[in-house]
N, C-alpha and C. Protein backbone atom coordinates (compact mmCIF):
# COMPACT_ATOMS: atom_id res chain seq x y z
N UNK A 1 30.90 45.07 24.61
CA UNK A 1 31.06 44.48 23.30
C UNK A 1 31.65 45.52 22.37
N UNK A 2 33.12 45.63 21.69
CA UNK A 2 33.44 46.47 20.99
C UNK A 2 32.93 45.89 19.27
N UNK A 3 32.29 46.96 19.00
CA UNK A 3 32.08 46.92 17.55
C UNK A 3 33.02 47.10 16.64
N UNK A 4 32.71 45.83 15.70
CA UNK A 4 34.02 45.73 14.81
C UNK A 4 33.32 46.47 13.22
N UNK A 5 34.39 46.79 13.04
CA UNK A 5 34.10 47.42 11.75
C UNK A 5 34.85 47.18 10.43
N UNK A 6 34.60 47.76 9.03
CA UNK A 6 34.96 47.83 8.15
C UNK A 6 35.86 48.99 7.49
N UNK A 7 37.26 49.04 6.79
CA UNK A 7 37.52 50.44 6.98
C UNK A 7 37.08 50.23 5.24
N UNK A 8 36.68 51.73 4.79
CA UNK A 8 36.69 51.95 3.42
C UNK A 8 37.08 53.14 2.87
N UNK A 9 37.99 52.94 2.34
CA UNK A 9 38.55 54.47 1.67
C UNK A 9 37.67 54.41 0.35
N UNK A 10 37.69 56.32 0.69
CA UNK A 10 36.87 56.88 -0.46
C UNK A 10 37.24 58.01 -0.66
N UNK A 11 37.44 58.81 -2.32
CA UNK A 11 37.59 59.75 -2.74
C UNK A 11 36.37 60.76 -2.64
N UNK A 12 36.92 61.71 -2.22
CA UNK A 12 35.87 62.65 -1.93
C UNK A 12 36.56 64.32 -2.49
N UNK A 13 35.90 64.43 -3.58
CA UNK A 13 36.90 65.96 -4.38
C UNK A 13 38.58 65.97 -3.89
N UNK A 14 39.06 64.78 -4.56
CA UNK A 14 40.27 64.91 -4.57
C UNK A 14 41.28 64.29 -3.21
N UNK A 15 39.96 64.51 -1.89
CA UNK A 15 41.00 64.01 -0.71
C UNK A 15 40.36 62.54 -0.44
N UNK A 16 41.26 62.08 0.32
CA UNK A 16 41.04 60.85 1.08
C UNK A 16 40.52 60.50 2.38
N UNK A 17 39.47 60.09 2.46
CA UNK A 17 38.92 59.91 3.57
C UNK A 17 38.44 59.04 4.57
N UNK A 18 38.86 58.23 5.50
CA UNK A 18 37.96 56.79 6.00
C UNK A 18 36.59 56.84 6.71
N UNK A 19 36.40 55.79 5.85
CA UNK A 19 34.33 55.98 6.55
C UNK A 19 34.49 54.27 6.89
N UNK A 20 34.31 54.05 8.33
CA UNK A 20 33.83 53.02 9.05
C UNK A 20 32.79 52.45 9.16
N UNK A 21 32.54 51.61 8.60
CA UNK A 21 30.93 50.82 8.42
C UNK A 21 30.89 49.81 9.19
N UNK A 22 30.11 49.83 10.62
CA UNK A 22 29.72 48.68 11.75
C UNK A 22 29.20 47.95 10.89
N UNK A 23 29.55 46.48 11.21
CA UNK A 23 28.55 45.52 10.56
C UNK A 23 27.51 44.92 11.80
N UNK A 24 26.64 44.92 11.74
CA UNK A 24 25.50 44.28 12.69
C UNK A 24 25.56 43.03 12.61
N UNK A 25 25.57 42.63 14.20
CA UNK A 25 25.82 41.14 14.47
C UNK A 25 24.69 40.43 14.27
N UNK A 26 23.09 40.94 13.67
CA UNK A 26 21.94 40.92 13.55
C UNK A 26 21.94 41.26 12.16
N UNK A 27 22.67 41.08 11.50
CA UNK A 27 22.33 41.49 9.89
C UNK A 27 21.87 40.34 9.42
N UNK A 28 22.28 40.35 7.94
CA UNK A 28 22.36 38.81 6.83
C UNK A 28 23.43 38.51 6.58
N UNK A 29 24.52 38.34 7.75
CA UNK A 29 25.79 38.23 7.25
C UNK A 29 25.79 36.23 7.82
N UNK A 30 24.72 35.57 8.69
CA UNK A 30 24.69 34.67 8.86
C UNK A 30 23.40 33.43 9.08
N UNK A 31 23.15 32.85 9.85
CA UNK A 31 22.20 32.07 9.98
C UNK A 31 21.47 32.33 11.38
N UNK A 32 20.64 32.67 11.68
CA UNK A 32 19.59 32.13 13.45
C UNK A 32 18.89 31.35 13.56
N UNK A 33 19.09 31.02 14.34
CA UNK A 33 19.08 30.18 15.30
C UNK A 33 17.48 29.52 15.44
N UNK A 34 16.22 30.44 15.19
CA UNK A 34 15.06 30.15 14.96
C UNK A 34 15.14 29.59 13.38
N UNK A 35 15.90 30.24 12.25
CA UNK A 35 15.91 29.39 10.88
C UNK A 35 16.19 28.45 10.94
N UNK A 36 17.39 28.07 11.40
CA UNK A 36 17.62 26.50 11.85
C UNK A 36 16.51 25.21 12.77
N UNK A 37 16.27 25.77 13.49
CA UNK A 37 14.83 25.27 14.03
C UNK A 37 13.86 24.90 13.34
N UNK A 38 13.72 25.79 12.34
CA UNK A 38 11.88 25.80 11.61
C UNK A 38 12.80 24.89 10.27
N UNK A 39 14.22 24.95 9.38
CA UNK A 39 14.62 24.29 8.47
C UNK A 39 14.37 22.58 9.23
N UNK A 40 15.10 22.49 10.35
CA UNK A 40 14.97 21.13 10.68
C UNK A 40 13.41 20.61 11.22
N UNK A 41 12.89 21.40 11.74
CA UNK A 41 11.09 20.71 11.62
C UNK A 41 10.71 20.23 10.42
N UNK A 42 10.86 20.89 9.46
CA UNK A 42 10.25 20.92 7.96
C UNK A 42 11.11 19.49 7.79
N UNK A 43 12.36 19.46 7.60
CA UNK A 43 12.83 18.10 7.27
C UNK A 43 12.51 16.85 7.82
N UNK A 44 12.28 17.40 9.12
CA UNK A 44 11.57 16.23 9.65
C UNK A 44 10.52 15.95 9.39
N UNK A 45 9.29 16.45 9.58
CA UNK A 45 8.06 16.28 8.99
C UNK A 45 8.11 15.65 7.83
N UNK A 46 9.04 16.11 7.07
CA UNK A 46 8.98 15.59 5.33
C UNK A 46 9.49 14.26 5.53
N UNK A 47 10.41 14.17 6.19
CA UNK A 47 11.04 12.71 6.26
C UNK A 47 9.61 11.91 6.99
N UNK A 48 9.34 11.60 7.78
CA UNK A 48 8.18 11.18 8.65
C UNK A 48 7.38 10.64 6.91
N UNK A 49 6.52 12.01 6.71
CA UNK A 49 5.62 11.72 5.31
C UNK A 49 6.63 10.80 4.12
N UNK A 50 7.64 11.00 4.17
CA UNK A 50 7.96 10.23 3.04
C UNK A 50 8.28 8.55 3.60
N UNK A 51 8.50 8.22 5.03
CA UNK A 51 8.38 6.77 5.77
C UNK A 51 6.99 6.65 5.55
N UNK A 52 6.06 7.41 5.92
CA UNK A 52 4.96 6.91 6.31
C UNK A 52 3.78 6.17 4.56
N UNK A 53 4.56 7.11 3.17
CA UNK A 53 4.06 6.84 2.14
C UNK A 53 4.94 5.59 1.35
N UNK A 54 6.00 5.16 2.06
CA UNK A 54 7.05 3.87 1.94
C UNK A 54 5.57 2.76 2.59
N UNK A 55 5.59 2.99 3.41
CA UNK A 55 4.85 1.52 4.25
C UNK A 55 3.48 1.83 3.68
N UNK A 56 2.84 2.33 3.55
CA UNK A 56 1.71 2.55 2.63
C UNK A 56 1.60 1.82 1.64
N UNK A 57 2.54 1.96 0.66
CA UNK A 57 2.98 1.35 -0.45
C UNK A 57 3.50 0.22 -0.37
N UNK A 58 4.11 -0.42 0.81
CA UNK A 58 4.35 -1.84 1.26
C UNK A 58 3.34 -2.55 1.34
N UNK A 59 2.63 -1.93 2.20
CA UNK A 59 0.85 -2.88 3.03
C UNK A 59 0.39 -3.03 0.97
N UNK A 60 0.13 -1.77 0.06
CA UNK A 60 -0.71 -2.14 -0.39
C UNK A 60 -0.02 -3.22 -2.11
N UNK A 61 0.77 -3.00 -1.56
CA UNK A 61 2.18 -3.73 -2.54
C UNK A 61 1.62 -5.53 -2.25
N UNK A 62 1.93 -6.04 -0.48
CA UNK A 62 1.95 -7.11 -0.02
C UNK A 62 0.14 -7.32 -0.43
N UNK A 63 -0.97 -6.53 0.15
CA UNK A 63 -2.44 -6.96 -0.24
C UNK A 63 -2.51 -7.15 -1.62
N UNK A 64 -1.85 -6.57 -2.58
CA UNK A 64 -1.98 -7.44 -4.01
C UNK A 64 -1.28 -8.42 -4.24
N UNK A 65 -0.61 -8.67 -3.62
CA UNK A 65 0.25 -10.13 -3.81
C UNK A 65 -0.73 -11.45 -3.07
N UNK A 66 -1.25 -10.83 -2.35
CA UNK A 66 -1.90 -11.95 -1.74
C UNK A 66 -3.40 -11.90 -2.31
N UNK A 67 -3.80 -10.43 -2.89
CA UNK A 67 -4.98 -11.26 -3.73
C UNK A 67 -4.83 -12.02 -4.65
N UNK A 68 -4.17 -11.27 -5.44
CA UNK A 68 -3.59 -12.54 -6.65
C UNK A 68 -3.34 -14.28 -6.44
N UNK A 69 -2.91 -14.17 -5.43
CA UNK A 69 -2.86 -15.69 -4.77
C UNK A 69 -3.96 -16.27 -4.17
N UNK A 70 -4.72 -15.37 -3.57
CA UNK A 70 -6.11 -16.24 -3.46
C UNK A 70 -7.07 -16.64 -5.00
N UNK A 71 -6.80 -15.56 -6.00
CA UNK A 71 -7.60 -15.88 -7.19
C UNK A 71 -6.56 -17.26 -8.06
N UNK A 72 -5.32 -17.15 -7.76
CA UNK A 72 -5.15 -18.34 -8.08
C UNK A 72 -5.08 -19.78 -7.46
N UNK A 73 -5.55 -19.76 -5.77
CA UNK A 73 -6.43 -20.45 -4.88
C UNK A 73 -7.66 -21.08 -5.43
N UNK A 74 -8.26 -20.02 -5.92
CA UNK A 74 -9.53 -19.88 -6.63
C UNK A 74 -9.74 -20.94 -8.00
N UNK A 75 -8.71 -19.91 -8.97
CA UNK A 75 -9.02 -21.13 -10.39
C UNK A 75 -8.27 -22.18 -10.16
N UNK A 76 -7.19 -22.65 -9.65
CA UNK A 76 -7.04 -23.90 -9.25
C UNK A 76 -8.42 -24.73 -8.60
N UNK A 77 -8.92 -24.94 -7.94
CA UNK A 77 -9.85 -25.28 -7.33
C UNK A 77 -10.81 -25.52 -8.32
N UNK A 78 -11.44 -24.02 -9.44
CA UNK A 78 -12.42 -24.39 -10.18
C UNK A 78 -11.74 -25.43 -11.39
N UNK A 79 -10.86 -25.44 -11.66
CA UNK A 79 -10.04 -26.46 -13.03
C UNK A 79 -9.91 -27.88 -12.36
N UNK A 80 -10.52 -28.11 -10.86
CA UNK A 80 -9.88 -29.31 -10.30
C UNK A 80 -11.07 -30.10 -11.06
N UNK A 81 -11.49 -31.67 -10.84
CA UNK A 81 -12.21 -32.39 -11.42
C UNK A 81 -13.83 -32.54 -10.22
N UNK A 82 -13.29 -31.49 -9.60
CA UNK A 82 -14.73 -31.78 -8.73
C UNK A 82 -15.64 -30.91 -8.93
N UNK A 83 -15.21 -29.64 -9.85
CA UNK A 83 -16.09 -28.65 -10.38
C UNK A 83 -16.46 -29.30 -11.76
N UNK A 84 -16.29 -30.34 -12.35
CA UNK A 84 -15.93 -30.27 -14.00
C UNK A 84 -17.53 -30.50 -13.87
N UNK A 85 -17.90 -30.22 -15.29
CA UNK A 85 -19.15 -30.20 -16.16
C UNK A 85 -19.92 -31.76 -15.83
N UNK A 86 -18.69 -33.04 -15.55
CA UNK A 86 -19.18 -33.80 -15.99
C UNK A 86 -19.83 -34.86 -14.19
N UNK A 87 -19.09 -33.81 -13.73
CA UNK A 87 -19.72 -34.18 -11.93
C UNK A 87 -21.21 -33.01 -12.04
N UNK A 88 -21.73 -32.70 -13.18
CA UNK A 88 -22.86 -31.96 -12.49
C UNK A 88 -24.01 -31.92 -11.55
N UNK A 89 -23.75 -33.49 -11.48
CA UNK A 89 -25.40 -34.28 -10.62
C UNK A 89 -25.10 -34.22 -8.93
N UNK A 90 -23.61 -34.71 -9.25
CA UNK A 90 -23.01 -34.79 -8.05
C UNK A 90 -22.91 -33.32 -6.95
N UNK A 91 -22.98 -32.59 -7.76
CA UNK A 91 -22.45 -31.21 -6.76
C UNK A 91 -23.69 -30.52 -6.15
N UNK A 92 -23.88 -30.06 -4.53
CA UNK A 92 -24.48 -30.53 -3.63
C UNK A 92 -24.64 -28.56 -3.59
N UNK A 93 -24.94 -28.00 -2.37
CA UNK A 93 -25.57 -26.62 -2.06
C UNK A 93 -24.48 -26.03 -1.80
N UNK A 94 -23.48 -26.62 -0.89
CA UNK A 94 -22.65 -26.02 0.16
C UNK A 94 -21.11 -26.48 -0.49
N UNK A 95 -20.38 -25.38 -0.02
CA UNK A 95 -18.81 -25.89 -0.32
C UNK A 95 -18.35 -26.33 1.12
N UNK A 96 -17.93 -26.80 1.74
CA UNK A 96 -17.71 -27.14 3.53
C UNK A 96 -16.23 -25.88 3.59
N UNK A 97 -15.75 -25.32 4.14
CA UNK A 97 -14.94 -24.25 4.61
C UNK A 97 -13.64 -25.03 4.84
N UNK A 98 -12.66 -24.59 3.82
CA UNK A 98 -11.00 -25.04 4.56
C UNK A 98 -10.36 -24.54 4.47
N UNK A 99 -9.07 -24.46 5.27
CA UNK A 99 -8.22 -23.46 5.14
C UNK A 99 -7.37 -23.99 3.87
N UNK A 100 -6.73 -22.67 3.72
CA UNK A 100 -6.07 -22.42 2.51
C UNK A 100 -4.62 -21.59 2.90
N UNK A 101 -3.38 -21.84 2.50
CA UNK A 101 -2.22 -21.03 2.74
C UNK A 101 -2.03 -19.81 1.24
N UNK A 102 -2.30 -18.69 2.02
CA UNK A 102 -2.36 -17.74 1.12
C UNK A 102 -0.91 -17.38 0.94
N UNK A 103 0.21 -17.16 1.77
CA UNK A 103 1.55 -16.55 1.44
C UNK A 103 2.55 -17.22 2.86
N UNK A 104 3.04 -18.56 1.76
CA UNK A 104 3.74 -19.28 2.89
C UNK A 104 5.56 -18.72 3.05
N UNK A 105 5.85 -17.82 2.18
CA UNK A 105 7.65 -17.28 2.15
C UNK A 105 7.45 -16.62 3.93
N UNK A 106 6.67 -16.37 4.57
CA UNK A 106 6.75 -15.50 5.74
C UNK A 106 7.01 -16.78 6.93
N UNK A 107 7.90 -15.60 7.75
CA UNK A 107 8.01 -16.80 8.57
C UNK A 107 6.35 -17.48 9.43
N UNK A 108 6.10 -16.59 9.63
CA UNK A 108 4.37 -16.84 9.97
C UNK A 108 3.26 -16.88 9.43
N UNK A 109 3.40 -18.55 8.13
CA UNK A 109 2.45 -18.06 6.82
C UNK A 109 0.90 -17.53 7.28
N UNK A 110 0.26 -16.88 6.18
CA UNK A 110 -0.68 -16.27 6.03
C UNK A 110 -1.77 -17.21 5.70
N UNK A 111 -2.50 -17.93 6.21
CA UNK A 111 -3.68 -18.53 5.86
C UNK A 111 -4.76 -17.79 5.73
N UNK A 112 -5.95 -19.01 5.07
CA UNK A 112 -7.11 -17.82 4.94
C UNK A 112 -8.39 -19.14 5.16
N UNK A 113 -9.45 -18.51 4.91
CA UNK A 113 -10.58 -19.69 4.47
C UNK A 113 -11.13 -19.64 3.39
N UNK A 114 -11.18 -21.04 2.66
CA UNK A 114 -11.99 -20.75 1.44
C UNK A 114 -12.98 -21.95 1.54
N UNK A 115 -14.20 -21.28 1.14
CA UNK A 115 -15.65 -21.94 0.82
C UNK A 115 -16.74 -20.83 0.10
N UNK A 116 -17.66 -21.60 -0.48
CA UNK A 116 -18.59 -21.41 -1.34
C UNK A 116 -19.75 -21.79 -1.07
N UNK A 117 -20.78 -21.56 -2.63
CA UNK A 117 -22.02 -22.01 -2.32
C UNK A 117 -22.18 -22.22 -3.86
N UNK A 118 -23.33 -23.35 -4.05
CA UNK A 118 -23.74 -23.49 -5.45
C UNK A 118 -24.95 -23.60 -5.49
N UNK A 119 -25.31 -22.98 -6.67
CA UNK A 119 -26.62 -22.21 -6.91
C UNK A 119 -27.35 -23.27 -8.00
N UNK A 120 -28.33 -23.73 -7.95
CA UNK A 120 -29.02 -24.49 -9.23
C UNK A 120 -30.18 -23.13 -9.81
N UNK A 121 -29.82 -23.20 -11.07
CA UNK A 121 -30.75 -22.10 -11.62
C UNK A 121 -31.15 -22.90 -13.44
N UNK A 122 -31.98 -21.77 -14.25
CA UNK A 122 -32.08 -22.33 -15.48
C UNK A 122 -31.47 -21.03 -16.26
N UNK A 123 -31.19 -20.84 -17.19
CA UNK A 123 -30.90 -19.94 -17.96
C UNK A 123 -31.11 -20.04 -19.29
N UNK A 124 -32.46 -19.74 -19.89
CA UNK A 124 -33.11 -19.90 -21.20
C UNK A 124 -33.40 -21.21 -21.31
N UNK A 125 -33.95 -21.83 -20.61
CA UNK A 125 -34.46 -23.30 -20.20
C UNK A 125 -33.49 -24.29 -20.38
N UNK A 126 -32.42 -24.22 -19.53
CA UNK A 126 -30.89 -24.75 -19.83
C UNK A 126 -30.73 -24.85 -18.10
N UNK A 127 -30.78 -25.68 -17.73
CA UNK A 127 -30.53 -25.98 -15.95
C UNK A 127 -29.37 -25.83 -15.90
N UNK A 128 -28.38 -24.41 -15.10
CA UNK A 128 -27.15 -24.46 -14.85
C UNK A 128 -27.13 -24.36 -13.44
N UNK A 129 -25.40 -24.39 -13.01
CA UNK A 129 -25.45 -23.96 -11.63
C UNK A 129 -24.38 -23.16 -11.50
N UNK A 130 -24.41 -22.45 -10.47
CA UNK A 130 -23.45 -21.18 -10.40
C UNK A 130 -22.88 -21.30 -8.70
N UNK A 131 -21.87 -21.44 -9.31
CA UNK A 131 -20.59 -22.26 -8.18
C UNK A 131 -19.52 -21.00 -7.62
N UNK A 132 -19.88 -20.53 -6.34
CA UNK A 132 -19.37 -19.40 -5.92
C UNK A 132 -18.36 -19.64 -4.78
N UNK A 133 -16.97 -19.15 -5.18
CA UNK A 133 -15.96 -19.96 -4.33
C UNK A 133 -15.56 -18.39 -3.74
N UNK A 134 -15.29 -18.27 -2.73
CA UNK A 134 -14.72 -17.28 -1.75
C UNK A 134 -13.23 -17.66 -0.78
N UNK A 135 -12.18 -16.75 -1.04
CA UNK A 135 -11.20 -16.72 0.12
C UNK A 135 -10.92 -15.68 1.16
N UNK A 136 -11.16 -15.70 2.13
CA UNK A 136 -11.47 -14.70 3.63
C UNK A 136 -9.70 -14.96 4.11
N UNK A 137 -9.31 -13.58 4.67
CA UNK A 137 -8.12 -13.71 5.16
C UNK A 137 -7.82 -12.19 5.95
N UNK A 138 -6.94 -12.31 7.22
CA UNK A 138 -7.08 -10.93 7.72
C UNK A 138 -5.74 -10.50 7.18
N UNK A 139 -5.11 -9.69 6.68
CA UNK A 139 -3.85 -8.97 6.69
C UNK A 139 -3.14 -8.88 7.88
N UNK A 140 -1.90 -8.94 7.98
CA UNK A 140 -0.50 -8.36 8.99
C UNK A 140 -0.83 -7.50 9.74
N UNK A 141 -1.33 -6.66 8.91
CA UNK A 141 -1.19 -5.10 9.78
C UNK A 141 -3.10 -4.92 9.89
N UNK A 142 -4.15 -6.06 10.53
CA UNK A 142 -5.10 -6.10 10.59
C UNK A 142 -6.33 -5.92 9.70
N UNK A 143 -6.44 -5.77 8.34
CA UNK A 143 -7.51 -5.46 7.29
C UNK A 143 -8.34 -6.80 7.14
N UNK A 144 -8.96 -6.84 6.95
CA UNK A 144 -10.12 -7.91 6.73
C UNK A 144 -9.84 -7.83 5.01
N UNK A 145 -9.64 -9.33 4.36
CA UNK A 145 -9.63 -9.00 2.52
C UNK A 145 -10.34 -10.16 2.17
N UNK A 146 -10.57 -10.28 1.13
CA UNK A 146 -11.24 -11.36 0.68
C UNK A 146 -11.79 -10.96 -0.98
N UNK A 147 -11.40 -12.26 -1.45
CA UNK A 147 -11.60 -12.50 -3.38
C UNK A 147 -12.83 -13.81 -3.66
N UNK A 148 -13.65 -13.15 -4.29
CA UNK A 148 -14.83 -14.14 -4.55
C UNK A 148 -14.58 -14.30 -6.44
N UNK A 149 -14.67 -15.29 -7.02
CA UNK A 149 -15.22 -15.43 -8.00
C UNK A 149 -15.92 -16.87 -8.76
N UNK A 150 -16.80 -16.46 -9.79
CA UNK A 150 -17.72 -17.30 -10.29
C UNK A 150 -17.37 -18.35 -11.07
N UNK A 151 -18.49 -19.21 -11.14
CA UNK A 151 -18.35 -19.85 -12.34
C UNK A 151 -19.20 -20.77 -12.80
N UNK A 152 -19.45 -20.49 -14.36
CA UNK A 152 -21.51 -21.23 -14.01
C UNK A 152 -21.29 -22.49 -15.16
N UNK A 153 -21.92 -23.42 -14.33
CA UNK A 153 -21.87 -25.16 -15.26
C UNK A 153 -23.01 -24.94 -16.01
N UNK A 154 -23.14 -25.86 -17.18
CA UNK A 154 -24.66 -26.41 -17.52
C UNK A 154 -24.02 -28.11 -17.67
N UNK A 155 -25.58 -28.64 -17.65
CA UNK A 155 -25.27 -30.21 -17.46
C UNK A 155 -25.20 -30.61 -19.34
N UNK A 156 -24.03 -31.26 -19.32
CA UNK A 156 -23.82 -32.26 -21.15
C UNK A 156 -24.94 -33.23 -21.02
N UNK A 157 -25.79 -32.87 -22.10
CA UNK A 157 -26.78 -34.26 -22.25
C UNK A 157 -26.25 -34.64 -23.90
């Protein structure tokens, strides 16, 4: 391997002189081959973490879309005329269990189950009942979810 060099003239009291400076094929004059290695791990890794915090943010993007839709599962149901104030005699222990389409845009909509229970209680000597509607549904990517909420009658005399 002949070593290549640099020529550099330099004044030295008046005369001229050449001083040859090897450059090392091992200097900082470029890149190795292990930097390149450990630069592209790191990018990768980073890329990986930045897919993996995309779909993260998808799953928990899509689970609020579909709670929201079960709670409006929900107050639909309680605004219907079979919860109203004025069926109070009528309404029985049990809600019977049915399915419900939680997010039909997919090609494989998302159903769920919704049922309840109703509670006869008094509250300051005022006979109400407290009508508890629930929607159960598993997620895409396997999670168990589910939105419960209330809502308490008293009877119009």
């Amino acid at each position: 391997m002949k070593a290549e060099g640099v020529i550099i003239a330099s004044k030295n009291q008046g005369r001229m002189r050449k001083v040859i400076k090897k450059i090392s094929p091992l200097g900082n004059k470029g890149v190795m081959l292990v930097e390149l290695l450990v630069a592209g791990i790191i990018t990768a890794v980073s890329c990986v973490g930045l897919i993996m915090l995309l779909i993260k943010g998808r799953e928990i993007d899509t689970t609020d879309k579909h709670r929201r839709q079960a709670r409006v599962i929900i107050m639909t149901r309680f605004e219907s005329s079979a919860y109203h104030y004025l069926n109070y005699s009528k309404l029985g222990t049990t809600i019977s269990d049915s399915t419900v389409t939680i997010d039909a845009r997919q090609g494989n909509p998302l159903t769920g189950t919704l049922g309840g229970t109703i509670v006869s209680t008094t509250v300051n000597s005022i006979p109400t009942k407290q009508i508890t509607l629930r929607v159960n549904w598993t997620e895409l990517y396997g999670e168990a979810q589910s939105v419960e909420l209330i809502k308490w009658l008293c009877q119009v005399r």
